[in-house]
PDB file of N, CA and C in Angstrom:
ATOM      1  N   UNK A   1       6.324 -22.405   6.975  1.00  0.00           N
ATOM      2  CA  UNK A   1       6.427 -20.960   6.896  1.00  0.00           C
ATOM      3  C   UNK A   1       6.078 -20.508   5.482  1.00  0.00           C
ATOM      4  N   UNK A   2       5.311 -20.055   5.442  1.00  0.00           N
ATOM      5  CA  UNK A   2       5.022 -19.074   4.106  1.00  0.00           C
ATOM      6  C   UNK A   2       5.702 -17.843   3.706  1.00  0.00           C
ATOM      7  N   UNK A   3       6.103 -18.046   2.229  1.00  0.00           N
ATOM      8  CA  UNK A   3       7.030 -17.651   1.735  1.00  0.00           C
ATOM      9  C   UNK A   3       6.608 -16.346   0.775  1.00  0.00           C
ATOM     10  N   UNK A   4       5.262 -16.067   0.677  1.00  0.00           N
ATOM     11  CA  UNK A   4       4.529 -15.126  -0.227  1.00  0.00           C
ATOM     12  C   UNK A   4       4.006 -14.206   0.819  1.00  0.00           C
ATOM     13  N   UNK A   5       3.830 -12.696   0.328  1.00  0.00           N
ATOM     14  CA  UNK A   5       2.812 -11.756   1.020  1.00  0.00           C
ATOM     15  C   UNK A   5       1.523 -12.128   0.028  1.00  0.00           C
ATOM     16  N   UNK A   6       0.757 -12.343  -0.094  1.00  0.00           N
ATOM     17  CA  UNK A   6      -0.511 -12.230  -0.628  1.00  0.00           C
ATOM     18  C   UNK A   6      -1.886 -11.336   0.211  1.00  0.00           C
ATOM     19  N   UNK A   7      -1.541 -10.920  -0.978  1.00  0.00           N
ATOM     20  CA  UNK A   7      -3.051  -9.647  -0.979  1.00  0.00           C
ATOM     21  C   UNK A   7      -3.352  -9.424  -2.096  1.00  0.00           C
ATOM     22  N   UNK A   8      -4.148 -10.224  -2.527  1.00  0.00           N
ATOM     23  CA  UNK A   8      -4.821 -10.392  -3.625  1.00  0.00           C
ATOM     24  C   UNK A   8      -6.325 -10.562  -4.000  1.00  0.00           C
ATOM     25  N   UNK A   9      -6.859  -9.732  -4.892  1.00  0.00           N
ATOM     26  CA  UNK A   9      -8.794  -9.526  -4.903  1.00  0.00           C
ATOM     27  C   UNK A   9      -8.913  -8.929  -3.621  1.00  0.00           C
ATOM     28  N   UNK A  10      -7.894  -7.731  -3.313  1.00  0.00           N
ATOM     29  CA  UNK A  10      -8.760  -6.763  -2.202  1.00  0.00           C
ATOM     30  C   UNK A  10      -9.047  -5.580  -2.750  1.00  0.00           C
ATOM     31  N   UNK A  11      -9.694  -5.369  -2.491  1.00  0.00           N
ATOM     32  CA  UNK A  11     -10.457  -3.799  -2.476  1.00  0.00           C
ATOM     33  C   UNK A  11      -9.751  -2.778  -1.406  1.00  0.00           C
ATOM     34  N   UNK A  12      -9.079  -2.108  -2.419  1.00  0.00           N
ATOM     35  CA  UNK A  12      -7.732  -0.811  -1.182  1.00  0.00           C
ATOM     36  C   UNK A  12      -8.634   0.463  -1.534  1.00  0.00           C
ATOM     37  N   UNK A  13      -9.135   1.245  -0.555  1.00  0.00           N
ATOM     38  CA  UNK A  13      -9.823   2.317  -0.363  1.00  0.00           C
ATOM     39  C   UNK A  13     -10.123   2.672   0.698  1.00  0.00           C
ATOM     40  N   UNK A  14      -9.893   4.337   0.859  1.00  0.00           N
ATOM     41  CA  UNK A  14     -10.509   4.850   2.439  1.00  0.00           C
ATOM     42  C   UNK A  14     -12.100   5.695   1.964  1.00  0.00           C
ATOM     43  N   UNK A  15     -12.560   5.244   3.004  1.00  0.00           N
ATOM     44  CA  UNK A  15     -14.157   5.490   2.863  1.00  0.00           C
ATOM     45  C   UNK A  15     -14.184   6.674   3.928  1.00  0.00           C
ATOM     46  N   UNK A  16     -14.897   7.563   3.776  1.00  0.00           N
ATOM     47  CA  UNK A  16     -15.559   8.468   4.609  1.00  0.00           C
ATOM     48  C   UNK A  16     -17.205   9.089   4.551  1.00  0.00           C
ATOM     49  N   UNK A  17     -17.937   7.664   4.604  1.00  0.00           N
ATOM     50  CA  UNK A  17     -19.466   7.992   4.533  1.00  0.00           C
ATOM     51  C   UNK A  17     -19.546   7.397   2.865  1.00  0.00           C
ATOM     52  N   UNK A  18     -19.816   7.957   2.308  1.00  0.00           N
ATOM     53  CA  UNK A  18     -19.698   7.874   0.530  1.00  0.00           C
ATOM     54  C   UNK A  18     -18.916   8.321  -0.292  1.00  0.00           C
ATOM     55  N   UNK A  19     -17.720   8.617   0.447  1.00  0.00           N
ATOM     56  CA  UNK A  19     -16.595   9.132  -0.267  1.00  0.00           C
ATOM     57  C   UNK A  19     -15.548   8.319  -0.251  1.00  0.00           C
ATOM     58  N   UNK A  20     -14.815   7.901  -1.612  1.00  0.00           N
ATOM     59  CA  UNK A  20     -13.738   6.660  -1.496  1.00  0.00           C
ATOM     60  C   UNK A  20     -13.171   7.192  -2.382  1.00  0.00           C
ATOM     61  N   UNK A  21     -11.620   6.678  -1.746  1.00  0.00           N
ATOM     62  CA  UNK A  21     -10.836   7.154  -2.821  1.00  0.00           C
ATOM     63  C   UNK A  21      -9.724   6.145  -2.915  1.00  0.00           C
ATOM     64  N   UNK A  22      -9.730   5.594  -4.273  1.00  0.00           N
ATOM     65  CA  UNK A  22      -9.144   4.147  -4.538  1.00  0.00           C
ATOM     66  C   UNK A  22      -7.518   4.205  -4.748  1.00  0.00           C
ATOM     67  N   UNK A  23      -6.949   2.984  -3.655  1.00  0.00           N
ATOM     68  CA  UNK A  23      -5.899   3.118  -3.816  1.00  0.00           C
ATOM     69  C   UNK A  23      -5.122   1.835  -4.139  1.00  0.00           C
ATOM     70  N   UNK A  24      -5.998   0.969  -5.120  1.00  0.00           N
ATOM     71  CA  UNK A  24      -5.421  -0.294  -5.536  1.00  0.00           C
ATOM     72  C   UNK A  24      -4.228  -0.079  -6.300  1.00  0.00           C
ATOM     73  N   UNK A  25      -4.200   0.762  -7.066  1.00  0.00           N
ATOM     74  CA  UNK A  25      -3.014   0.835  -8.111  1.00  0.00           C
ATOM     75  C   UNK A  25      -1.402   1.870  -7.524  1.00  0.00           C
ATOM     76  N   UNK A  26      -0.630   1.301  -8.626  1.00  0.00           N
ATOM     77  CA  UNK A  26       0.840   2.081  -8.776  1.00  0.00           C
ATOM     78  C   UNK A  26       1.215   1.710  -6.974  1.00  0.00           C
ATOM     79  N   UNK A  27       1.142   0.683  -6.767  1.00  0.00           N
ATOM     80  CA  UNK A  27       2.144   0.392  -5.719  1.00  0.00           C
ATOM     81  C   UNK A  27       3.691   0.431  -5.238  1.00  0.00           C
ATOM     82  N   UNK A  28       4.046   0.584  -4.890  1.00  0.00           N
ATOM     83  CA  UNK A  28       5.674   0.474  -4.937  1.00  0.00           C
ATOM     84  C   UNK A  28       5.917  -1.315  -4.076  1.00  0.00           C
ATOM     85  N   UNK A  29       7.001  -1.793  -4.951  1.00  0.00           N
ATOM     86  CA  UNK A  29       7.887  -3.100  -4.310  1.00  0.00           C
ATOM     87  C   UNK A  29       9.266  -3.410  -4.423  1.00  0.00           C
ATOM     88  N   UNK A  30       9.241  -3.684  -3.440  1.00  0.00           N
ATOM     89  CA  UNK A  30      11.083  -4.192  -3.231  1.00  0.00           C
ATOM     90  C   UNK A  30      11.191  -5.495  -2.432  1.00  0.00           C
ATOM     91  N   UNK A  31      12.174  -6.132  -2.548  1.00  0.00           N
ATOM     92  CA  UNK A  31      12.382  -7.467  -1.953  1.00  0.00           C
ATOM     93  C   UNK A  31      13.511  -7.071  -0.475  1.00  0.00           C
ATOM     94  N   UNK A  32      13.382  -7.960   0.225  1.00  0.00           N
ATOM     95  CA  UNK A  32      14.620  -7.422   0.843  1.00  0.00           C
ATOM     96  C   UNK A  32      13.731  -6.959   2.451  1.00  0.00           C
ATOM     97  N   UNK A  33      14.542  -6.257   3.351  1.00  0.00           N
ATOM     98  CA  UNK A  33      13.866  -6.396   4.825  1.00  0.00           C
ATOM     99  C   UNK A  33      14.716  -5.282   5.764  1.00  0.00           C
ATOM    100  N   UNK A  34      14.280  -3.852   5.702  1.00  0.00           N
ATOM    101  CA  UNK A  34      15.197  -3.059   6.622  1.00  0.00           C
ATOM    102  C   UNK A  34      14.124  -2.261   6.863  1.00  0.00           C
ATOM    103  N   UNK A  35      14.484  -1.718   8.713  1.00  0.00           N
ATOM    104  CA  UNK A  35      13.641  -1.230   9.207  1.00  0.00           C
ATOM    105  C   UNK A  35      13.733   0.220   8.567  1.00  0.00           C
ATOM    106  N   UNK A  36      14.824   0.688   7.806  1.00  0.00           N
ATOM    107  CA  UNK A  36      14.511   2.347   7.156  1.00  0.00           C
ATOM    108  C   UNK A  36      13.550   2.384   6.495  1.00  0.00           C
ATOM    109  N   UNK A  37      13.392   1.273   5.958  1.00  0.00           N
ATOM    110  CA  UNK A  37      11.820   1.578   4.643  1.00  0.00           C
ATOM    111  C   UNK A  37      10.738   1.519   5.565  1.00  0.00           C
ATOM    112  N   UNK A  38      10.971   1.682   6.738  1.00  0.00           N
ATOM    113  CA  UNK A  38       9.381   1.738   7.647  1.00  0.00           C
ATOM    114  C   UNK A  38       9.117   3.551   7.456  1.00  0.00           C
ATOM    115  N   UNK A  39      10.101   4.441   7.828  1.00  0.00           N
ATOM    116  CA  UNK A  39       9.629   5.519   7.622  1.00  0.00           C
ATOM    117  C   UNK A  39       9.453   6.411   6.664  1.00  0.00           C
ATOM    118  N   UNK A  40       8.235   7.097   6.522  1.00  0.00           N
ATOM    119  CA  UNK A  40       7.664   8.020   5.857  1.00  0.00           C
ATOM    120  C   UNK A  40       8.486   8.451   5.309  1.00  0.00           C
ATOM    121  N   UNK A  41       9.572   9.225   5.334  1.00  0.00           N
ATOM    122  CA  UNK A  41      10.477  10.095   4.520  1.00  0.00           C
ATOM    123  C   UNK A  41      11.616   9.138   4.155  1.00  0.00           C
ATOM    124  N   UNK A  42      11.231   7.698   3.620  1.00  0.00           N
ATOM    125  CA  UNK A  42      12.627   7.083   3.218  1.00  0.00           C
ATOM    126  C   UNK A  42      12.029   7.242   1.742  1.00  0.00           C
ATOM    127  N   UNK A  43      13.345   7.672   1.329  1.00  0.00           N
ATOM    128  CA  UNK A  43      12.912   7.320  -0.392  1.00  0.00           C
ATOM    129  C   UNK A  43      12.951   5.958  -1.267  1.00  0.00           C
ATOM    130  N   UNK A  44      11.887   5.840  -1.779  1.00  0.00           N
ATOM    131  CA  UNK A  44      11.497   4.698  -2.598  1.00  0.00           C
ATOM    132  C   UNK A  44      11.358   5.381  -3.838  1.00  0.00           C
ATOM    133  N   UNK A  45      12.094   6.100  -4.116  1.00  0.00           N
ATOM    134  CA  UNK A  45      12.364   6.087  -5.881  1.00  0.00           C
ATOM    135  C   UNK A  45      12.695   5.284  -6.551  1.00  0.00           C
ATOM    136  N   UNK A  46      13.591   4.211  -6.234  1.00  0.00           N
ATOM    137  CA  UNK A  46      14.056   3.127  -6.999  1.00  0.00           C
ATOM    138  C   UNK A  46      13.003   1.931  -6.981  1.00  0.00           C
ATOM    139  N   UNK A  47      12.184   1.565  -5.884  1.00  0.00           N
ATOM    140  CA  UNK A  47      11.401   0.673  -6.126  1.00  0.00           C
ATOM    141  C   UNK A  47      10.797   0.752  -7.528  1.00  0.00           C
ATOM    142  N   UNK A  48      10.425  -0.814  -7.643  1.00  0.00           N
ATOM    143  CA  UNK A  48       9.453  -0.864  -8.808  1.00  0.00           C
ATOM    144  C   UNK A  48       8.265  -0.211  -8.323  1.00  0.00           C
ATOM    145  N   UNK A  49       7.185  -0.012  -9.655  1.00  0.00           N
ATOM    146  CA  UNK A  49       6.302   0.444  -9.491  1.00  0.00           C
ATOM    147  C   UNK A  49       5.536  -0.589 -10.189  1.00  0.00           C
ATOM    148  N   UNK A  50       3.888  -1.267  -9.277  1.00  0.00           N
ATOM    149  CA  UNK A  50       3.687  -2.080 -10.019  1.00  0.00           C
ATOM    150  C   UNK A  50       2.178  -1.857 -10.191  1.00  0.00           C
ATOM    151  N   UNK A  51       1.209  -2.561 -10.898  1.00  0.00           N
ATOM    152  CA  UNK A  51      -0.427  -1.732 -11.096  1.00  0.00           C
ATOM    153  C   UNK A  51      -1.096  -2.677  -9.784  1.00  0.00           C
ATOM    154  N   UNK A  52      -0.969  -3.597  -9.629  1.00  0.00           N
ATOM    155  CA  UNK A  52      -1.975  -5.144  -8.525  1.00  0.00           C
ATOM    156  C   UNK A  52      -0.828  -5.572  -7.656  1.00  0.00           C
ATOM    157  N   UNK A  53      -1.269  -5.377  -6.312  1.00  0.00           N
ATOM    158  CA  UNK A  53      -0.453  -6.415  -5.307  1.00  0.00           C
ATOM    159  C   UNK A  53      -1.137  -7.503  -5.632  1.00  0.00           C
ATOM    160  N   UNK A  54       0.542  -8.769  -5.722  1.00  0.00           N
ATOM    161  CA  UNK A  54      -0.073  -9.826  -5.646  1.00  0.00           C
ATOM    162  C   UNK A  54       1.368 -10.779  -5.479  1.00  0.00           C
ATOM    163  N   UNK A  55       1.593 -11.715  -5.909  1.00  0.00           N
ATOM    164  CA  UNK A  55       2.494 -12.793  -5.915  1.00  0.00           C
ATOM    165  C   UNK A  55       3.962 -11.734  -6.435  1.00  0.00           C
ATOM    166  N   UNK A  56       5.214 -11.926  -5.546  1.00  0.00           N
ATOM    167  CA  UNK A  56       6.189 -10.910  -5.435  1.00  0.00           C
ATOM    168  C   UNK A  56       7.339 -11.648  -7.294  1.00  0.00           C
ATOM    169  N   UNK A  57       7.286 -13.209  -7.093  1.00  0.00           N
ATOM    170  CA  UNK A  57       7.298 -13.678  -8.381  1.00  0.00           C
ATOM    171  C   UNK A  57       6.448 -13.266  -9.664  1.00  0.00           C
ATOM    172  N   UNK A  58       5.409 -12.864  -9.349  1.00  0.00           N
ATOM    173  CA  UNK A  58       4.722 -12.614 -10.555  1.00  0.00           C
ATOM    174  C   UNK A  58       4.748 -10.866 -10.944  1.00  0.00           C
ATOM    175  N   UNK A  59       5.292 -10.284 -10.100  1.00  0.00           N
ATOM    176  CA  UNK A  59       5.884  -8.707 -10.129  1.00  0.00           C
ATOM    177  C   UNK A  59       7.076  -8.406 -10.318  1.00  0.00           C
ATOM    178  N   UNK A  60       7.953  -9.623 -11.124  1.00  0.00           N
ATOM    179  CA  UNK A  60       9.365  -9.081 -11.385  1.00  0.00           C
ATOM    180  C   UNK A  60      10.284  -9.569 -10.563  1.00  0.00           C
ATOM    181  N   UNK A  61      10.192 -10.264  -9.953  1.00  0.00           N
ATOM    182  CA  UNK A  61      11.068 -10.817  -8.711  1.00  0.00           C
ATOM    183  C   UNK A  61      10.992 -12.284  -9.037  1.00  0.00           C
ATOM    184  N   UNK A  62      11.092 -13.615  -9.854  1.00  0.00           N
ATOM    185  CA  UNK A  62      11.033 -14.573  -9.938  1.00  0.00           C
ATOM    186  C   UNK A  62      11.731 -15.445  -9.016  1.00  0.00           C
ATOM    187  N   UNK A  63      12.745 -14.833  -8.415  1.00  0.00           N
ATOM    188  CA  UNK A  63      13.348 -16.111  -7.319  1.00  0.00           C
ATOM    189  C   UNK A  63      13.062 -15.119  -6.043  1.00  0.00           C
ATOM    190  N   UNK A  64      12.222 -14.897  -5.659  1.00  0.00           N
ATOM    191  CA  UNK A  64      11.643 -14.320  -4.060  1.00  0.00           C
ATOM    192  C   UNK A  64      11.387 -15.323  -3.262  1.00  0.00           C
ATOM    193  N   UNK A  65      12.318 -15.491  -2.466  1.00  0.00           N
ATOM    194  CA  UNK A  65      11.798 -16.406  -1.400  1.00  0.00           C
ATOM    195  C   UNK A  65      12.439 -15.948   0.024  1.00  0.00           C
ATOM    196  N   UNK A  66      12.345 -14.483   0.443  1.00  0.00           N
ATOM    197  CA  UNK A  66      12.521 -14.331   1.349  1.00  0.00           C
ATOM    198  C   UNK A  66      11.518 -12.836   2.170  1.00  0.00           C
ATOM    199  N   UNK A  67      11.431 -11.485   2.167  1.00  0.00           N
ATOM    200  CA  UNK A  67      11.258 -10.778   2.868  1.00  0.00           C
ATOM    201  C   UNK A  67      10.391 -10.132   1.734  1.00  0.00           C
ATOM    202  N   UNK A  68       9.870  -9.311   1.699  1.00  0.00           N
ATOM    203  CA  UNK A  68       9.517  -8.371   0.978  1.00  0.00           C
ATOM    204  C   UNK A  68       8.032  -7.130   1.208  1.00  0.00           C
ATOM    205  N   UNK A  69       8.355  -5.824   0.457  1.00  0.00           N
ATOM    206  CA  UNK A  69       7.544  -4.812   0.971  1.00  0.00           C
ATOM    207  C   UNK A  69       7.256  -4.192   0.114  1.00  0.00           C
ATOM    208  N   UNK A  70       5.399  -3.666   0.132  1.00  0.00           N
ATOM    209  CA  UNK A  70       4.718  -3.005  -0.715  1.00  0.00           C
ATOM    210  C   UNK A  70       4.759  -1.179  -0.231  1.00  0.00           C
ATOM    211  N   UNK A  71       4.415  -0.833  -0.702  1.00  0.00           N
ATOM    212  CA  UNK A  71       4.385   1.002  -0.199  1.00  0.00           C
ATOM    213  C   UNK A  71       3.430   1.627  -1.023  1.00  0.00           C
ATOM    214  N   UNK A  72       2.221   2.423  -0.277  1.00  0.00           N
ATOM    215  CA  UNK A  72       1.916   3.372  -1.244  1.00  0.00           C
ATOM    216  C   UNK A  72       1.654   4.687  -0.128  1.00  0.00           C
ATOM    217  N   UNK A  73       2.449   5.950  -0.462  1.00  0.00           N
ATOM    218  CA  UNK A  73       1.937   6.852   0.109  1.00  0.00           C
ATOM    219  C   UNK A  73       0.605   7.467  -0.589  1.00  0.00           C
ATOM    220  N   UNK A  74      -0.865   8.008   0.555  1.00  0.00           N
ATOM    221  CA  UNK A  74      -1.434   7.949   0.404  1.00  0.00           C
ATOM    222  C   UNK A  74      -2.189   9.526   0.874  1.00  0.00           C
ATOM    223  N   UNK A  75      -2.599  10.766  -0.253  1.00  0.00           N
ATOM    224  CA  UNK A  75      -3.050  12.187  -0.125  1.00  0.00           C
ATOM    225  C   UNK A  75      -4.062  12.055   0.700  1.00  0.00           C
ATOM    226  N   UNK A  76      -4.576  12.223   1.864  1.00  0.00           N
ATOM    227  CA  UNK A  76      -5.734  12.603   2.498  1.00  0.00           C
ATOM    228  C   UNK A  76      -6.713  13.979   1.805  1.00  0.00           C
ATOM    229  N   UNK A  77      -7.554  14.070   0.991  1.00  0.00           N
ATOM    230  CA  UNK A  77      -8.251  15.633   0.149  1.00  0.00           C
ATOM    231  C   UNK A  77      -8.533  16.085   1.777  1.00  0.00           C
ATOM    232  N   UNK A  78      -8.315  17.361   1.686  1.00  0.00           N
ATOM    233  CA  UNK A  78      -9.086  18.279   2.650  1.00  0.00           C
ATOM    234  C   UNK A  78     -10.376  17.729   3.319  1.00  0.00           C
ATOM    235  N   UNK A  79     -11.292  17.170   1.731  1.00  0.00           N
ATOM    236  CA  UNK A  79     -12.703  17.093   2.542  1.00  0.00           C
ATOM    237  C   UNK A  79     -12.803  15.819   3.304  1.00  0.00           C
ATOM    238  N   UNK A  80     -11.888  15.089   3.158  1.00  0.00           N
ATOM    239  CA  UNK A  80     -11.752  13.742   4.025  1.00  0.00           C
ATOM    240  C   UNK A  80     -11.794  14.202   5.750  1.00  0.00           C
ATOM    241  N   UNK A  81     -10.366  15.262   5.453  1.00  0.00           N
ATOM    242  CA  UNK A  81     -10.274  15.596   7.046  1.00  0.00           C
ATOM    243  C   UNK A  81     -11.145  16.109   7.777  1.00  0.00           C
ATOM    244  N   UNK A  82     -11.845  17.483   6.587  1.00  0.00           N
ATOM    245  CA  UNK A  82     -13.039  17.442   7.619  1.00  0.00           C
ATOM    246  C   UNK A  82     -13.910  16.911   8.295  1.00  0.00           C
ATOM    247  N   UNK A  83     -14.636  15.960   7.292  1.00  0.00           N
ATOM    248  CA  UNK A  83     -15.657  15.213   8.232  1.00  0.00           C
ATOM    249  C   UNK A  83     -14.541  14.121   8.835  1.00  0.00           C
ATOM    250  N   UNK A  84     -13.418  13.920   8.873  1.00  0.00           N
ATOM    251  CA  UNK A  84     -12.556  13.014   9.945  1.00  0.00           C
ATOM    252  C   UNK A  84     -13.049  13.551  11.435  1.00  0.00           C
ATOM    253  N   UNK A  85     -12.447  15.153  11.482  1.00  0.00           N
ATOM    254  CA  UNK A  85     -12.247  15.999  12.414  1.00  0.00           C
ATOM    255  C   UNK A  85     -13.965  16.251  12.878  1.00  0.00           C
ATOM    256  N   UNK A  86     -15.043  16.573  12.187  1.00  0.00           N
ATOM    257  CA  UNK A  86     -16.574  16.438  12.397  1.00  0.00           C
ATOM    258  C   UNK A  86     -16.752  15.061  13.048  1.00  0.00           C
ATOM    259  N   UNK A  87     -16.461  14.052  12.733  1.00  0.00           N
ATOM    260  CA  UNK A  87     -17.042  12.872  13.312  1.00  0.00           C
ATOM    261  C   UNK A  87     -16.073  12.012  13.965  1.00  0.00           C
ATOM    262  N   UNK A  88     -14.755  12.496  14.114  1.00  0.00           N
ATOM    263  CA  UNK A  88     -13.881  11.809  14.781  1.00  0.00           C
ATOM    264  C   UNK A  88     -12.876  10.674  14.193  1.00  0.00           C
ATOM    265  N   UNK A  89     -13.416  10.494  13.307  1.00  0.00           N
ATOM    266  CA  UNK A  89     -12.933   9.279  12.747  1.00  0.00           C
ATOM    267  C   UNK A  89     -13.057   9.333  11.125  1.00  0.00           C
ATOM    268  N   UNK A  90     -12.001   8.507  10.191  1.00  0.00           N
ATOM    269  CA  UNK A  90     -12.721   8.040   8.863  1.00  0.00           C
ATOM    270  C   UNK A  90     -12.100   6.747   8.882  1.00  0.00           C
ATOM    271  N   UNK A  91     -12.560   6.111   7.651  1.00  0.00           N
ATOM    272  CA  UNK A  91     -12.352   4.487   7.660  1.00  0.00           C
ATOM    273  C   UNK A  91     -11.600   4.074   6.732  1.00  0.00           C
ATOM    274  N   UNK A  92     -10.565   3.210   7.050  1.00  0.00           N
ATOM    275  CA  UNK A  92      -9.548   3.079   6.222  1.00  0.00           C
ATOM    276  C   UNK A  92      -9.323   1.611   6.029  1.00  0.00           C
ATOM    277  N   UNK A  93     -10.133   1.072   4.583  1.00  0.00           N
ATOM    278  CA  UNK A  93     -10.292  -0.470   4.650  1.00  0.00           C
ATOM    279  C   UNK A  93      -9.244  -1.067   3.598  1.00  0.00           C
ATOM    280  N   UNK A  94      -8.720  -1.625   4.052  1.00  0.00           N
ATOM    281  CA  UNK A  94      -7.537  -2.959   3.175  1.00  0.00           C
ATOM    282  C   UNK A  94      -8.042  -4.175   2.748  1.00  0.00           C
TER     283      UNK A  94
END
């Protein structure tokens, strides 16, 4: 069983044709495992805030060896939605 989330050397951005808007940085993390931090309106003020997902040890957590969760809420600009709503769709790559 693997004991790390790794996501590391990805490229976080939603594309809409030639429009990207980068969302690698200022992540939020916490260790730990409850289904409240699934919803939208739970507050994560206290999480850390960190610049690169990557190894949960190498973000301040040195003895992690169990659960853990990244967060970033993420602004959709207006002009995203439009051409969402024009073409049905936009693309949202991890």
């Amino acid at each position: 069983m693997y004991r790390y989330i790794l996501i590391i050397g990805l490229l976080f951005h939603i594309k809409s044709y030639s429009q990207y808007i980068d969302i690698s940085k200022n992540w939020l993390i916490n260790v730990g495992d409850t289904l409240e931090w699934a919803g939208s309106s739970f507050n994560d003020s206290n999480w850390k805030t960190i610049d690169t997902i990557g190894l949960f040890e190498r973000n301040g957590f040195p003895d992690f060896d169990d659960f853990g969760w990244v967060r970033k809420k993420v602004v959709i600009p207006s002009s995203l939605k439009n051409s969402a709503e024009k073409y049905g769709y936009f693309y949202l790559s991890l």
